[in-house]
Protein backbone atom coordinates (compact mmCIF):
# COMPACT_ATOMS: atom_id res chain seq x y z
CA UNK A 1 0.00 0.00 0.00
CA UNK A 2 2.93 2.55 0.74
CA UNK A 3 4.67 1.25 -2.89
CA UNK A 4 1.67 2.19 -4.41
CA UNK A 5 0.90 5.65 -1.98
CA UNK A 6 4.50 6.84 -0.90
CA UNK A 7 3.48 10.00 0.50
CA UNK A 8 0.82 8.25 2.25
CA UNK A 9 3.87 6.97 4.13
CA UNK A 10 5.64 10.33 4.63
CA UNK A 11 2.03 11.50 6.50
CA UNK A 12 2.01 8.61 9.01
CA UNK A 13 5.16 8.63 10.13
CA UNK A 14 4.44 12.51 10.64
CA UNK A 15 1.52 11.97 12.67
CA UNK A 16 3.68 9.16 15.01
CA UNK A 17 6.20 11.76 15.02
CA UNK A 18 4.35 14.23 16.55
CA UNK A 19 2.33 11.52 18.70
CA UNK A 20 5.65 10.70 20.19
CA UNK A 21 6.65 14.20 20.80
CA UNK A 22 3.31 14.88 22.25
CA UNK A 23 3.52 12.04 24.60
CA UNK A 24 7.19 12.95 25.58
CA UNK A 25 5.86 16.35 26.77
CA UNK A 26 3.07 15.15 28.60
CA UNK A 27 5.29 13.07 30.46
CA UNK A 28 7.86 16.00 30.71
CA UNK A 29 5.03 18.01 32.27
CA UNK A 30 3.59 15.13 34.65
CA UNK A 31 7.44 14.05 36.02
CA UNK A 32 7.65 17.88 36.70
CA UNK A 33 4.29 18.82 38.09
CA UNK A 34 4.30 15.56 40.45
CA UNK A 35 8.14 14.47 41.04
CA UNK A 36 10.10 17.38 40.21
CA UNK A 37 8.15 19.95 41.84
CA UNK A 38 7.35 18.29 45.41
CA UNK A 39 11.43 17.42 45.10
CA UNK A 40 12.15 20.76 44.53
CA UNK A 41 10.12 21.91 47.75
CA UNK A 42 11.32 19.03 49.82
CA UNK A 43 15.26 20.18 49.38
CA UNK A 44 13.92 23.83 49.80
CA UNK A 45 11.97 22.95 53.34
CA UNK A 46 15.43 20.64 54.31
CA UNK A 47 17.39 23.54 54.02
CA UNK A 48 15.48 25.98 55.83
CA UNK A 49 15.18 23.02 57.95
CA UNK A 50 19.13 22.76 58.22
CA UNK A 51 19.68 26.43 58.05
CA UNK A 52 17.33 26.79 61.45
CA UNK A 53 18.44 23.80 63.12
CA UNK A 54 22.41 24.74 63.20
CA UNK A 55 21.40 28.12 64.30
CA UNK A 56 19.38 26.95 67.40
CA UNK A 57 22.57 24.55 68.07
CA UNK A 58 24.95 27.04 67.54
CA UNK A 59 22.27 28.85 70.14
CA UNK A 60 22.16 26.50 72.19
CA UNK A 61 25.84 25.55 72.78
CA UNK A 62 27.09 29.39 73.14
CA UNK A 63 23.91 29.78 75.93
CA UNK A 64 25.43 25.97 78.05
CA UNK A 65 28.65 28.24 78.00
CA UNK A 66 27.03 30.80 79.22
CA UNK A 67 25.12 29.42 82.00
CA UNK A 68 28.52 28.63 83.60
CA UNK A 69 29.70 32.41 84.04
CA UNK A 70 26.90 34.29 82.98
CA UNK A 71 23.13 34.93 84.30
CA UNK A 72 19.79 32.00 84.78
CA UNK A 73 18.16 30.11 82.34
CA UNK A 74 14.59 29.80 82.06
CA UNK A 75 12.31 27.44 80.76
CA UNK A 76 9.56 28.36 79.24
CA UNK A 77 7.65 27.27 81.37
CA UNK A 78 8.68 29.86 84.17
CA UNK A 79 8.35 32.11 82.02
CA UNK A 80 5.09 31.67 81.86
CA UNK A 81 5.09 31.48 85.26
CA UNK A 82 6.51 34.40 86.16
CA UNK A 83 4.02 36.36 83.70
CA UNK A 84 1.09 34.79 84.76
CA UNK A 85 1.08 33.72 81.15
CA UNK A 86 1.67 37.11 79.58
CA UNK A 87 -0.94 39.12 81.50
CA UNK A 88 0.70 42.56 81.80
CA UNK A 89 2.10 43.86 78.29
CA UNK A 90 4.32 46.93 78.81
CA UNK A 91 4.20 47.36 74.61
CA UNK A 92 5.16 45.65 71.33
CA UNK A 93 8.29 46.81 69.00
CA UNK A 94 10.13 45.53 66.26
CA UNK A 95 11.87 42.34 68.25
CA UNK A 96 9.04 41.24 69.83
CA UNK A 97 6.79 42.02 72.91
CA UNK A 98 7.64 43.23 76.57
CA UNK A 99 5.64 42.07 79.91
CA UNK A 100 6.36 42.64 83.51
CA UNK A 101 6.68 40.09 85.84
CA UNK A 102 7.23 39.14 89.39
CA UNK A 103 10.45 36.58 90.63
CA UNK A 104 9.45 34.85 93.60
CA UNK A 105 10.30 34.57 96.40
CA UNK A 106 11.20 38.26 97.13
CA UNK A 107 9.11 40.08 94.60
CA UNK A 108 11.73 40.77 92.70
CA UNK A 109 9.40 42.35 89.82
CA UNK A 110 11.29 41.79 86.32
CA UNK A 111 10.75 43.02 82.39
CA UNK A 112 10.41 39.87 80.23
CA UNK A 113 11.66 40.88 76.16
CA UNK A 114 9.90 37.92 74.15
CA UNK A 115 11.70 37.94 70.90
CA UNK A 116 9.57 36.89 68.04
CA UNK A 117 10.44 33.72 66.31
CA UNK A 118 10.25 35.51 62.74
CA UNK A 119 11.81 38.57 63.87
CA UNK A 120 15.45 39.52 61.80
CA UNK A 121 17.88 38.68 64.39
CA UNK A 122 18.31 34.98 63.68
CA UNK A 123 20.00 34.29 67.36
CA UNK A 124 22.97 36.66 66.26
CA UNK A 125 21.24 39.83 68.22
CA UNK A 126 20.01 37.51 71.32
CA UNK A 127 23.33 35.76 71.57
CA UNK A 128 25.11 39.39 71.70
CA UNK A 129 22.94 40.71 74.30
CA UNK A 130 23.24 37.67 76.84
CA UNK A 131 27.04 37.78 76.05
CA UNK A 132 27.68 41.31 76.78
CA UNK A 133 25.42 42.30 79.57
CA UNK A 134 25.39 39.30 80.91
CA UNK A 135 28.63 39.77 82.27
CA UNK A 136 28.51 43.53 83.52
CA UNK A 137 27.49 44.42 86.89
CA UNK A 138 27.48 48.29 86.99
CA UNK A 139 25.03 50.82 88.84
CA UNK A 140 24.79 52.71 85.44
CA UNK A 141 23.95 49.58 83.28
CA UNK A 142 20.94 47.75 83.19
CA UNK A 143 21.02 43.91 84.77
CA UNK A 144 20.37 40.65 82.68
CA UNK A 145 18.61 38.68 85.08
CA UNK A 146 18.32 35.57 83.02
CA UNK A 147 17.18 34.35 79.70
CA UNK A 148 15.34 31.54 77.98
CA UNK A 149 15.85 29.37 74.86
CA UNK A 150 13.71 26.56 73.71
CA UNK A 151 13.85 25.95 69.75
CA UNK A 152 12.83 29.25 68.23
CA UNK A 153 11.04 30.61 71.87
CA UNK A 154 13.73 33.12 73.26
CA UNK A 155 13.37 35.77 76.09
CA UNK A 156 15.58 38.06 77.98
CA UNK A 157 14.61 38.67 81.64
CA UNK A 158 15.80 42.22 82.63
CA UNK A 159 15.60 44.31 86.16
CA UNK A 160 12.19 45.98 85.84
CA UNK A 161 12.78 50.20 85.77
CA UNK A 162 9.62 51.68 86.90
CA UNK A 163 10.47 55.13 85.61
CA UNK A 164 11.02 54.19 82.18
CA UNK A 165 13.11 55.47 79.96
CA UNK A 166 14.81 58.85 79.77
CA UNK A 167 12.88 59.95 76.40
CA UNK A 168 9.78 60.46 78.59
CA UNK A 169 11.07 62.94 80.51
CA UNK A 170 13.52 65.49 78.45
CA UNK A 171 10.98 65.70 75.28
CA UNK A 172 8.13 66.17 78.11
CA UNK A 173 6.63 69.64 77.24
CA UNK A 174 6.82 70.41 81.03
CA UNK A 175 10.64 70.10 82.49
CA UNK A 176 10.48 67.09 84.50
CA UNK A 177 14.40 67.21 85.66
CA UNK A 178 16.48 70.06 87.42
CA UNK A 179 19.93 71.43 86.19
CA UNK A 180 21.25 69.44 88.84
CA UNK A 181 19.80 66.35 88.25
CA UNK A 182 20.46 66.38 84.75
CA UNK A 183 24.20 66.79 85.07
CA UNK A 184 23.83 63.94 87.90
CA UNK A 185 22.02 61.38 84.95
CA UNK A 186 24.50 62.95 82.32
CA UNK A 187 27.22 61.66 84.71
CA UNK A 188 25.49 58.16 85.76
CA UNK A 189 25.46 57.42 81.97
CA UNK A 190 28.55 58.41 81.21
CA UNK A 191 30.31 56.00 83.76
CA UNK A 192 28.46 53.19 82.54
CA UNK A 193 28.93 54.00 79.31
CA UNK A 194 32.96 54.21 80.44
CA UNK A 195 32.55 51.00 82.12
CA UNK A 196 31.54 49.03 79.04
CA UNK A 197 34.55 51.03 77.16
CA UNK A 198 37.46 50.10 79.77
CA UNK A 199 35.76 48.65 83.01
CA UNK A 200 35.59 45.01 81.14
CA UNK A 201 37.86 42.53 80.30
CA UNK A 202 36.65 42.81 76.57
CA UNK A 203 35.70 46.51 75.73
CA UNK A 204 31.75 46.60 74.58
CA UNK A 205 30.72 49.14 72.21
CA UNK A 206 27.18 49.30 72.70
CA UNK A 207 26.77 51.48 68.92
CA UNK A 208 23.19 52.74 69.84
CA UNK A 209 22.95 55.31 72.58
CA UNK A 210 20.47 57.29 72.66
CA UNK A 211 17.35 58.33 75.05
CA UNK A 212 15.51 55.75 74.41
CA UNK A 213 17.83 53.21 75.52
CA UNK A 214 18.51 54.97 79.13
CA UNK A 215 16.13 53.31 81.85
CA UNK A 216 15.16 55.01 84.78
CA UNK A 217 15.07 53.51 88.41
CA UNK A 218 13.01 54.21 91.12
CA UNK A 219 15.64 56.95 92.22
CA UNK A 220 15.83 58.02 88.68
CA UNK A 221 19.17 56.13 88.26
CA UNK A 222 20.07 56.23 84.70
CA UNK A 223 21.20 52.77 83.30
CA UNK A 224 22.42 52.06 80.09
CA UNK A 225 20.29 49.32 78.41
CA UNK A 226 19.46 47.12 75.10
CA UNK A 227 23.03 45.68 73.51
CA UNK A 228 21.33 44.18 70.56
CA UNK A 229 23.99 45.95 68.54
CA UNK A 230 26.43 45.70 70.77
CA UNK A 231 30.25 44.11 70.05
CA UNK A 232 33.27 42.72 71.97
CA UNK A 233 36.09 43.70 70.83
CA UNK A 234 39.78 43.39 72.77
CA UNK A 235 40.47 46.30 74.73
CA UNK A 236 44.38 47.33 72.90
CA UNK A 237 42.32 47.29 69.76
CA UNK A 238 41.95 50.88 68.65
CA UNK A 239 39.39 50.63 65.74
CA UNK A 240 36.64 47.97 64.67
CA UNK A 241 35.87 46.59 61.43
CA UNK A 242 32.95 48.69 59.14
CA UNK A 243 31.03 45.67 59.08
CA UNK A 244 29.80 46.71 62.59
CA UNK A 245 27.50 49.66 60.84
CA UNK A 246 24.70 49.36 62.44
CA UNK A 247 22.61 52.37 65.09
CA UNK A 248 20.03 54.67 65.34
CA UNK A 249 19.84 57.57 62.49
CA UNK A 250 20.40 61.02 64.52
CA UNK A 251 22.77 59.45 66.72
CA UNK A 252 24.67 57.44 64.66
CA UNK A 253 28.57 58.68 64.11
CA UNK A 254 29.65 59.89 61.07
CA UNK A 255 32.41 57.90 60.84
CA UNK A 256 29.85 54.34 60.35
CA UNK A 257 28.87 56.44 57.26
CA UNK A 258 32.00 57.46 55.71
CA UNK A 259 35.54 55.90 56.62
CA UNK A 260 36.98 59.64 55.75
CA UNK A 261 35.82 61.06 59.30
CA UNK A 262 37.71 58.38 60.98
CA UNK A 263 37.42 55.11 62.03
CA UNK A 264 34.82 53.08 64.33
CA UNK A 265 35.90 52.65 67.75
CA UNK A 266 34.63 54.12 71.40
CA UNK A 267 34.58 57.39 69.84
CA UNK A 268 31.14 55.99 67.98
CA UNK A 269 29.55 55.96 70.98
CA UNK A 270 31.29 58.86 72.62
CA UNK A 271 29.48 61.02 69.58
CA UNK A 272 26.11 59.69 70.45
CA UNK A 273 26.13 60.48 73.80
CA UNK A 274 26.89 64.22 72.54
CA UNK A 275 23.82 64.21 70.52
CA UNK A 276 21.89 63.01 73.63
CA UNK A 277 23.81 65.38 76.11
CA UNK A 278 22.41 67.81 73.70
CA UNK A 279 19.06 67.16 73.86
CA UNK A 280 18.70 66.39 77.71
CA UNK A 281 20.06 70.25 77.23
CA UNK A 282 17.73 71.47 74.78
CA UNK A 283 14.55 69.64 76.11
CA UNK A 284 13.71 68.57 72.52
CA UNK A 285 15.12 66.45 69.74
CA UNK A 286 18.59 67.83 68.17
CA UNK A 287 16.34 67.50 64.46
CA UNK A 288 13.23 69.77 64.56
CA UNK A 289 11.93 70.54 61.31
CA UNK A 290 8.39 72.39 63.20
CA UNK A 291 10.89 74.93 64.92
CA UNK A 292 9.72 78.14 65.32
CA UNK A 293 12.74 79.70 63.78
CA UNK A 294 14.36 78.12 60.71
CA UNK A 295 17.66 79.27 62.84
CA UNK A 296 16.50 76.57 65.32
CA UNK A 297 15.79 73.44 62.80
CA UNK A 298 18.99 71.90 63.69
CA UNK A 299 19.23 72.01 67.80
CA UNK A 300 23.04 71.59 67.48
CA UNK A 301 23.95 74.55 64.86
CA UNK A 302 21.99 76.81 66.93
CA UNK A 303 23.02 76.42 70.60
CA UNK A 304 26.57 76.84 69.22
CA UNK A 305 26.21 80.06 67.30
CA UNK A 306 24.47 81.28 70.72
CA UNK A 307 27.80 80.48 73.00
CA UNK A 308 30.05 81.68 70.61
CA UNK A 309 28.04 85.17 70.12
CA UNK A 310 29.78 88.30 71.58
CA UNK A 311 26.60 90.19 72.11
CA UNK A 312 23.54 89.04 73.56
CA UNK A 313 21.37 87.38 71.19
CA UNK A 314 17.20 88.14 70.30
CA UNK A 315 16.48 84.59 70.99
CA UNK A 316 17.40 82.78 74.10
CA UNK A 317 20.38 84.62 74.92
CA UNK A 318 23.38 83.14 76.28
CA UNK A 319 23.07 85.37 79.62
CA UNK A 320 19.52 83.67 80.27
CA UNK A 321 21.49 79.76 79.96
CA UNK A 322 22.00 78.13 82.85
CA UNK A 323 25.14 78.00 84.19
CA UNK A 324 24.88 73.52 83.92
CA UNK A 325 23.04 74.16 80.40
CA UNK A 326 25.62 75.97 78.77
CA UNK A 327 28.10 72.95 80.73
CA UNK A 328 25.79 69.97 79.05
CA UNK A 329 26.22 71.85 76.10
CA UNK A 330 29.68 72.39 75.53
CA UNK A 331 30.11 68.84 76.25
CA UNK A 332 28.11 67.93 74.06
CA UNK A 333 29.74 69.95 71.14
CA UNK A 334 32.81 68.47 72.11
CA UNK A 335 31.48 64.79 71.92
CA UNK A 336 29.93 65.47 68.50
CA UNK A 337 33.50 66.66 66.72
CA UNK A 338 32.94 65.28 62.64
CA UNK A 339 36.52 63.59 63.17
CA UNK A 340 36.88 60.71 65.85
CA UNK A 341 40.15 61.72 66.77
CA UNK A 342 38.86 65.39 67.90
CA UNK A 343 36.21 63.93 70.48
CA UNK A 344 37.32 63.41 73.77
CA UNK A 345 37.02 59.18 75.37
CA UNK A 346 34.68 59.05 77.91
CA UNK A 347 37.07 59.19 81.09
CA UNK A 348 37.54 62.70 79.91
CA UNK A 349 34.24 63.33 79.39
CA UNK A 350 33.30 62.43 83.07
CA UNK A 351 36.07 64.87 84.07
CA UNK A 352 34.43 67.33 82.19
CA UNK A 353 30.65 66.90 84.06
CA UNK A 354 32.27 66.65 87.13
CA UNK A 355 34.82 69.68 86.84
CA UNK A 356 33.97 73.32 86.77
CA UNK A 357 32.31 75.66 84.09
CA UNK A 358 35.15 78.14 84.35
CA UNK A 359 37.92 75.67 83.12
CA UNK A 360 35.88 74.38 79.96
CA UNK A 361 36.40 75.62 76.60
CA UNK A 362 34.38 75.29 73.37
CA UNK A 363 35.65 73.52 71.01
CA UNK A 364 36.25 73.73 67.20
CA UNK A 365 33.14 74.63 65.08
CA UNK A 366 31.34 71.32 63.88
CA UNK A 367 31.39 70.59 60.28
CA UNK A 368 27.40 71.74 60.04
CA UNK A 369 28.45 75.40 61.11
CA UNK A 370 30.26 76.83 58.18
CA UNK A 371 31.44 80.38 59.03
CA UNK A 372 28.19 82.48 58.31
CA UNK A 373 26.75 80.89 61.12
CA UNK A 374 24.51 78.71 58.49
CA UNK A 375 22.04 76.45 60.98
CA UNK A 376 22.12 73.66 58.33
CA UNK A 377 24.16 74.29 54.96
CA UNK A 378 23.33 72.50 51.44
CA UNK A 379 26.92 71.93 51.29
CA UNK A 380 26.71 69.12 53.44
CA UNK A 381 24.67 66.37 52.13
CA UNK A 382 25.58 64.25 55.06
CA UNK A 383 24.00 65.84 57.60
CA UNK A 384 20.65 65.13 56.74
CA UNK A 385 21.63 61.42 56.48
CA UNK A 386 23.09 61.67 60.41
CA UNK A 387 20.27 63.77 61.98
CA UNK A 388 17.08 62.84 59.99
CA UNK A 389 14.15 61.37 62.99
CA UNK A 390 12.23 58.44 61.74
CA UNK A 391 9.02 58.68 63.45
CA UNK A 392 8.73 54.56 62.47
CA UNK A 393 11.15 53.38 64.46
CA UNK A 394 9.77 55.18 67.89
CA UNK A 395 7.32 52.95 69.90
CA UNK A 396 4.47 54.90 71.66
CA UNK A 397 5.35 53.26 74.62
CA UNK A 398 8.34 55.03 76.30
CA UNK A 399 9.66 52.18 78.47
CA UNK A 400 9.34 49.33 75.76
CA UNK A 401 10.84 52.00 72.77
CA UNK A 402 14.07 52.10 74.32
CA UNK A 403 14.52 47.87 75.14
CA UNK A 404 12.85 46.43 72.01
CA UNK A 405 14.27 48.54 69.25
């Protein structure tokens, strides 16, 4: 039949052809759609699976070497306990959620951090924190209690401050503090920020001071508090690697922007206590866009051009300053020098608090004061990088703001 219809021929084998390829696809698309595709997902879930699991053992086996030096560990179960299963929420924040609770026996009354199990810090943050203040016992810095860690369920267990944190009180529209007692929390942070710089075997630079972060004790007590960013780092070692760039944008150095003001060490966190010296001074943020006076946008800028003014000034003259103002000031200016090198280490600075107004000096005009007495120049792109306020990253809780972010 083919002799006699040879294209006849040419047609079927065509039509197998494409049979053939049509059945090779179909079984293309079923080996994908049911063996491929669940393999695919399988490997995928056995590496997240992998990827989590050495993470809680690499957890786990820092935290056993821990519990031999460093503070208790919880189960979750006391936790619970000690909670009466979550019952009083202080606030929520980006890590997680805060409650107070009571250690028995002694009422010893306690701020639990629960750290969310899909929260960014992947054990690297929790690890740091129970590894640096676990290990510091200082008046001015807040006390780890204990922690917990089962699987993915972590907590720290912190000394409960009942007068929150410092925010609440120097952005208060009333004043809350005296001159006095300013200077006295001014000093109380700066030793325990001094303390984690040279009072430890392993200096700890905590790379986020700021308000928030400062608890307040019954006595009003300052304590430095939340080392989530916080790094060892030996104490002959003068500088830290970049890879450390991490803090809070207004208080963050410039020099964890650009390596050309200097490089990362103590002196980080020696220019963000400036920038809060500055605004326990000021009674308002450093950044202040709402100001009154475009002259005042930029907190900073303006309180220097008013203490280096000859003549008494139209607005808030220096001969109305208190005599401890124009001292928290000056400080401050001094703490917030663009190059690392200018800025004084914190030993000095605690000379300078506890010393006399007549023997300070000011210092060298920051790089945002260019010599027409500009509050915040164009010519410094910067600035607006180091001294922009996200309104995101506050909590509305004052006490849990300062421990959760």
């Amino acid at each position: 039949m083919y002799e006699r219809y040879p294209r006849l021929m040419y047609v079927v084998v065509g039509i197998s052809t494409i049979i053939s390829a049509l059945d090779i696809a179909k079984f293309l698309f079923v080996l994908c759609r049911f063996v491929l595709a669940p393999l695919a997902v399988l490997i995928f879930l056995a590496y997240k699976f992998w990827k989590t699991r050495i993470t809680i053992d690499a957890v786990e086996k820092f935290l056993r070497m821990q519990q031999m030096i460093g503070p208790m560990r919880y189960t979750y179960t006391d936790i619970i306990a000690v909670t009466s299963h979550f019952k009083d929420k202080l606030g929520q924040g980006g890590y997680g959620s805060v409650y107070k609770g009571v250690l028995l026996p002694g009422d010893f009354h306690i701020a639990v951090k629960m750290l969310e199990s899909n929260s960014n810090c992947h054990g690297e943050d929790f690890m740091s924190e129970v590894s640096t203040i676990g290990r510091i016992h200082h008046v001015n810095v807040v006390r780890l209690v204990g922690f917990c860690s089962e699987e993915m369920r972590r907590a720290l267990v912190y000394e409960y401050m009942p007068q929150g944190s410092l925010d609440k009180y120097i952005f208060s529209a009333e004043k809350s503090f005296s001159w006095d007692k300013l200077i006295e929390i001014a000093l109380g942070i700066a030793r325990g920020i001094n303390y984690l710089h040279q009072g430890c075997e392993m200096q700890i630079l905590h790379f986020d001071i700021k308000p928030h972060n400062i608890l307040l004790d019954s006595n009003f007590v300052p304590k430095v508090a939340d080392f989530g960013l916080a790094k060892l780092y030996p104490r002959d070692k003068s500088f830290v690697p970049s890879r450390a760039l991490r803090g809070t944008v207004g208080y963050i150095a410039p020099e964890m922007i650009s390596r050309s003001f200097g490089v990362i060490s103590s002196k980080s966190d020696v220019y963000s206590f400036g920038m809060l010296l500055l605004e326990m001074a000021g009674g308002r943020r450093n950044a202040d866009p709402n100001a009154p006076n475009s002259s005042q946008a930029y907190y900073p800028s303006w309180v220097y051009d008013r203490l280096t003014e000859q003549e008494v000034c139209e607005i808030s003259p220096v001969a109305d300053m208190h005599e401890l103002e124009r001292k928290l000031c000056i400080v401050g200016l001094w703490c917030i020098q663009m190059k690392s090198h200018d800025r004084p280490a914190m030993s000095e600075v605690i000379e300078m608090l506890e010393g006399g107004f007549d023997g300070l000096q000011m210092p060298s005009r920051p790089f945002f004061c260019d010599d027409e007495h500009t509050a915040v120049p164009d010519s410094y792109p910067l600035l607006s990088e180091l001294t922009e306020i996200s309104e995101e990253d506050e909590i509305s809780d004052s006490y849990v703001s300062r421990i959760l972010l």
